[in-house]
Protein backbone atom coordinates (compact mmCIF):
# COMPACT_ATOMS: atom_id res chain seq x y z
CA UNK A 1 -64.98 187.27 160.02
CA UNK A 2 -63.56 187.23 163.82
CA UNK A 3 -62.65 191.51 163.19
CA UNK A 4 -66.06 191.93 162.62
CA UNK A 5 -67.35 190.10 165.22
CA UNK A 6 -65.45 191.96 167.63
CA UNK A 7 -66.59 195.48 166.22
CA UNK A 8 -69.48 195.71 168.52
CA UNK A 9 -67.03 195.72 171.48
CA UNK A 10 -64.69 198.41 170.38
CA UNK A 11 -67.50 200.93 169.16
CA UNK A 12 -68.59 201.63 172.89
CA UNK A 13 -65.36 202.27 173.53
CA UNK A 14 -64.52 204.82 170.71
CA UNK A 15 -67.87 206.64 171.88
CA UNK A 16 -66.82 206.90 175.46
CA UNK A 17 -63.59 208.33 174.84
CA UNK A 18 -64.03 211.18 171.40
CA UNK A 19 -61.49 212.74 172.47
CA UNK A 20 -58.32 210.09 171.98
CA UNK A 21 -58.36 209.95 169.03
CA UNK A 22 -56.63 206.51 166.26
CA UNK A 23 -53.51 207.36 164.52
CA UNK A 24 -54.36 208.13 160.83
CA UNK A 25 -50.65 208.55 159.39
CA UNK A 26 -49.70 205.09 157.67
CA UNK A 27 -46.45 204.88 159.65
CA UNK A 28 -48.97 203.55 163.08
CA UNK A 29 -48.53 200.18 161.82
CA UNK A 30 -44.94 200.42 160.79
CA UNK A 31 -43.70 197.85 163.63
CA UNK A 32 -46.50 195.65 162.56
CA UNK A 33 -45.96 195.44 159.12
CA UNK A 34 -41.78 195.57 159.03
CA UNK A 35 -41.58 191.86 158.59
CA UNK A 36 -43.05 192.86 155.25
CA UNK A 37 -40.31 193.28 152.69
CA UNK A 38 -39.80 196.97 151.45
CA UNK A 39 -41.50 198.19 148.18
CA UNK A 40 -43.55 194.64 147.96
CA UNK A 41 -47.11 195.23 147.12
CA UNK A 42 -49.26 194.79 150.28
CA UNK A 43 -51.27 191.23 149.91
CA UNK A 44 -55.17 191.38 150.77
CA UNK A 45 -56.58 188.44 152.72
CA UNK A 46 -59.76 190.06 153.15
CA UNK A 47 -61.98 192.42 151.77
CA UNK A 48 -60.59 196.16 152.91
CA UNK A 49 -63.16 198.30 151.25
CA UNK A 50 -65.75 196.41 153.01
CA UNK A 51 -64.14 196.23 156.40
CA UNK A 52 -63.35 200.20 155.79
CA UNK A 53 -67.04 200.86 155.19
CA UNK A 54 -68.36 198.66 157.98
CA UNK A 55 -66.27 200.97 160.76
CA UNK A 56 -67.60 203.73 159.12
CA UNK A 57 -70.93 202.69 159.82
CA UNK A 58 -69.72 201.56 163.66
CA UNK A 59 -69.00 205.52 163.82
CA UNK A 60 -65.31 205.64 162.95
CA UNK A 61 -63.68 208.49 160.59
CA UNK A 62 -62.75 207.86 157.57
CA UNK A 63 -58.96 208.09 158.52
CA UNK A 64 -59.26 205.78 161.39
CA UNK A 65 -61.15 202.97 159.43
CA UNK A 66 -58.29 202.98 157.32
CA UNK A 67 -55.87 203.19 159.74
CA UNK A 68 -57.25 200.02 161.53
CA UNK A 69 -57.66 198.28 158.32
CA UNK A 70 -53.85 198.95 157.36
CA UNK A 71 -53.38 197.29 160.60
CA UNK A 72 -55.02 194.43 160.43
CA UNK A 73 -54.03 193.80 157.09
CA UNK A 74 -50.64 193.85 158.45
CA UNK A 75 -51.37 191.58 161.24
CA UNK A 76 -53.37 189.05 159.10
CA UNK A 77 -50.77 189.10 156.67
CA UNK A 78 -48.00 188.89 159.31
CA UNK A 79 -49.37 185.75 160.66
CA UNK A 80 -50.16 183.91 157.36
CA UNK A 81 -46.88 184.51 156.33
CA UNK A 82 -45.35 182.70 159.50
CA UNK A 83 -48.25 180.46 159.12
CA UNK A 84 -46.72 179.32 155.47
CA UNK A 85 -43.23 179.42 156.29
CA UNK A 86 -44.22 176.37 158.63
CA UNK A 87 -45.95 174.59 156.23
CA UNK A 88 -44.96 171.93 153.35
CA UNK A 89 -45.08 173.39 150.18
CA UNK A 90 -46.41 170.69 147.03
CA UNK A 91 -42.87 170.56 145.53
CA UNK A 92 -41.54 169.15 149.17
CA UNK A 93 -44.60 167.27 149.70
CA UNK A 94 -44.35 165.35 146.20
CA UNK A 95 -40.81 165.12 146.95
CA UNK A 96 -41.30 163.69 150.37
CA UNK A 97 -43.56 161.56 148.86
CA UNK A 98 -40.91 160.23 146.49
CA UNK A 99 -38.29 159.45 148.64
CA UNK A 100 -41.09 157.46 150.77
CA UNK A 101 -41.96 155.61 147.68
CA UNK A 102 -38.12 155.05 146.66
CA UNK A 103 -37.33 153.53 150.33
CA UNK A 104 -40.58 151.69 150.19
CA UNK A 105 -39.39 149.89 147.02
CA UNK A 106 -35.93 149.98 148.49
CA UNK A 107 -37.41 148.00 151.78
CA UNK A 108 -39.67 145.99 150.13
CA UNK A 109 -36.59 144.84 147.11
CA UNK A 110 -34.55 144.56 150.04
CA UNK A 111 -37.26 142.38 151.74
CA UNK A 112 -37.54 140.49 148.56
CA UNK A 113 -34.19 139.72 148.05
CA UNK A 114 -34.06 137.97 151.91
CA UNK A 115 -37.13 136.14 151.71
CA UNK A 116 -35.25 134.89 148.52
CA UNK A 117 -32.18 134.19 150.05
CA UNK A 118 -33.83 132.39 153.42
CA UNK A 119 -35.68 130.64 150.57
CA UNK A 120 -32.54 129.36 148.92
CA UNK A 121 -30.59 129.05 152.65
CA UNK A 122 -33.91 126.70 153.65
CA UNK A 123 -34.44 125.22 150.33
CA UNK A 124 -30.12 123.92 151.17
CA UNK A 125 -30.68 123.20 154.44
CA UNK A 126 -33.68 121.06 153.75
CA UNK A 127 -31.67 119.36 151.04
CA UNK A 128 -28.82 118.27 153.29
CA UNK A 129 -31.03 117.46 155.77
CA UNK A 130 -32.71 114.87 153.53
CA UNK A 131 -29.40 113.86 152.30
CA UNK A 132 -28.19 113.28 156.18
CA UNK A 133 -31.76 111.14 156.45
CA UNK A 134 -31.51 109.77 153.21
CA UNK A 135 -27.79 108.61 154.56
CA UNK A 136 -29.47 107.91 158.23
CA UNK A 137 -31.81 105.54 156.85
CA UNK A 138 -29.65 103.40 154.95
CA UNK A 139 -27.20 102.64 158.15
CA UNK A 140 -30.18 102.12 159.62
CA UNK A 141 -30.86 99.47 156.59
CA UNK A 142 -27.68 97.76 156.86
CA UNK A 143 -27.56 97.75 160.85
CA UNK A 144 -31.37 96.00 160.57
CA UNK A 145 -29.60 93.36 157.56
CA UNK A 146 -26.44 92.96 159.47
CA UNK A 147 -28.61 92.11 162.92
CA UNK A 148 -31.13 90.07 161.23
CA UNK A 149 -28.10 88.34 159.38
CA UNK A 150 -26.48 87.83 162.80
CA UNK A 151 -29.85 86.60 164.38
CA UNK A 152 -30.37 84.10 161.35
CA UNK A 153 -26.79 82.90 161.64
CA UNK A 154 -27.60 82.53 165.45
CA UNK A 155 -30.79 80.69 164.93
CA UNK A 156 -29.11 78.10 162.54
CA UNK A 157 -26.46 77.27 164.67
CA UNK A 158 -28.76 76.74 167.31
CA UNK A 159 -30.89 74.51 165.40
CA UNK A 160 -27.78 72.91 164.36
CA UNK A 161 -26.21 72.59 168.01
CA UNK A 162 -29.82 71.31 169.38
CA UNK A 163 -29.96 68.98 166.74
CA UNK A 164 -26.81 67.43 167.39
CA UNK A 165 -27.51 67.54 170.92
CA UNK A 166 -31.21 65.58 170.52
CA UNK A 167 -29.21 62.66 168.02
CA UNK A 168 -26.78 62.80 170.73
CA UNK A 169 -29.42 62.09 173.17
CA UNK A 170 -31.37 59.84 170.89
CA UNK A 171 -28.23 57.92 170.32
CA UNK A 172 -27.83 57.73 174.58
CA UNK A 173 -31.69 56.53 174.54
CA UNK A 174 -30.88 54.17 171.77
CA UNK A 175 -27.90 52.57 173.72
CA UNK A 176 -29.95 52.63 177.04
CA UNK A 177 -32.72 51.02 175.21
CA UNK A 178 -30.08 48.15 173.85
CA UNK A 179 -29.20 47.92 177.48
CA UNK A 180 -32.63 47.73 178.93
CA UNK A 181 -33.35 44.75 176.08
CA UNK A 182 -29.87 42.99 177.03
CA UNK A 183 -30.38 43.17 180.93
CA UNK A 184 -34.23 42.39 180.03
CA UNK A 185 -33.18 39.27 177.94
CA UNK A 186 -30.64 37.83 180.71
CA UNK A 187 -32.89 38.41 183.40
CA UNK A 188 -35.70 36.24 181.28
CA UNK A 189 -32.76 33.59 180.68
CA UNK A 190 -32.01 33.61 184.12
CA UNK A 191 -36.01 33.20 185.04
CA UNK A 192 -36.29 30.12 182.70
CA UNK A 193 -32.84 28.58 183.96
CA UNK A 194 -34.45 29.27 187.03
CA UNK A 195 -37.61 27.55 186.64
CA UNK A 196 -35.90 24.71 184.87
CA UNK A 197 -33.87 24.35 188.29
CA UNK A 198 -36.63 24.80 190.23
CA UNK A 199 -38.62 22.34 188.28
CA UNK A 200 -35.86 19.79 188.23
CA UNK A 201 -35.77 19.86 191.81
CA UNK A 202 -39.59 19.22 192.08
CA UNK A 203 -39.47 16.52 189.98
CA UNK A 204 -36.19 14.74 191.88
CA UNK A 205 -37.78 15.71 195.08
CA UNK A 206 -41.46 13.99 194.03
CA UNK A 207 -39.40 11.04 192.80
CA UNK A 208 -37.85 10.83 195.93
CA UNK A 209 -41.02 10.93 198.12
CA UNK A 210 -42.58 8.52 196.00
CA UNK A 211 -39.45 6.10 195.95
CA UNK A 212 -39.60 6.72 199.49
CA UNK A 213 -43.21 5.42 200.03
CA UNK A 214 -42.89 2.62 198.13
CA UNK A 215 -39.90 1.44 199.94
CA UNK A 216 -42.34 2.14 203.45
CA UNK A 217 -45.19 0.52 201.79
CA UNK A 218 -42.93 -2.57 200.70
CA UNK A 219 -41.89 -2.51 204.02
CA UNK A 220 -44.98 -2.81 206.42
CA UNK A 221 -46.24 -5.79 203.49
């Protein structure tokens, strides 16, 4: 115990001055003890009788051990009642610990119920959003039909405009070819009137030259 402890200091003390002597009336600790209510049976945090005897033996009377004693009693008990009125008794504590528990299921319901409504908000978001996909994807469907539609339509008519163009152009090649015979037939009419000229003149000119040089011969005879 710390009062003990300190006993050994306060005996030279007492023996160097016998003649002051401690006050032995019980109204010395009055002003230490009047936070105490009045008529309440003193409380013992420690053991009196033993402290009494022990500054008996340390060389105090019999008055003054008790004396000191009343006053630390009063002092110890002093403080340990300020010490409890700052403390948490088990009724508050348990209660405390209730209303903790009641806001943690409060927070934690509470908690619940948003992760369940985000759920549901995401869970209808999501939906739409698959419905605006599900509606993106068809447009994009029909635009790919329509253009490839479009495209086939375009190809066909092209076909169809390039094949009139090539019997156009086979019917040109056709006409040029008639042509080409015609030209090809009068110019081979024209080469055998030719040649029949020609060799008509050969023949009326060789006639001539030998008419001619039988006349000469006949002549010189």
């Amino acid at each position: 115990m710390v009062v003990l402890r300190h006993l050994g200091s306060i005996r030279p003390l007492i023996r160097s001055s016998q003649s002051r002597a401690l006050p032995t009336s019980p109204n010395a600790c009055r002003t230490i003890s009047s936070s105490r209510p009045d008529g309440a049976p003193a409380e013992h945090h420690f053991d009196t009788l033993k402290l009494t005897q022990r500054l008996e033996q340390e060389g105090f009377s019999s008055q003054q051990s008790e004396a000191v004693m009343r006053c630390l009693r009063d002092v110890v008990g002093e403080s340990i009642t300020n010490f409890k009125k700052d403390m948490v008794t088990k009724a508050d504590q348990e209660k405390n610990v209730y209303m903790y528990k009641v806001d943690f299921a409060q927070l934690k319901s509470e908690i619940q119920m948003l992760e369940k409504n985000d759920y549901t908000v995401m869970k209808s978001e999501i939906s739409k959003l698959m419905g605006e996909v599900e509606k993106l994807r068809q447009k994009l469907k029909e635009e790919i039909t329509r253009c490839q539609a479009g495209v086939r339509l375009d190809m066909n008519l092209e076909k169809g405009r390039i094949r009139d163009e090539s019997g156009t152009q086979m019917l040109k090649v056709k006409e040029t070819n008639t042509k080409i015979e015609a030209e090809i037939s009068n110019l081979r009419t024209q080469m055998e009137t030719i040649k029949f000229q020609i060799l008509q003149y050969m023949i009326g000119t060789i006639t001539g030259s030998a008419a001619l040089i039988l006349a000469y011969l006949r002549m010189f005879r």
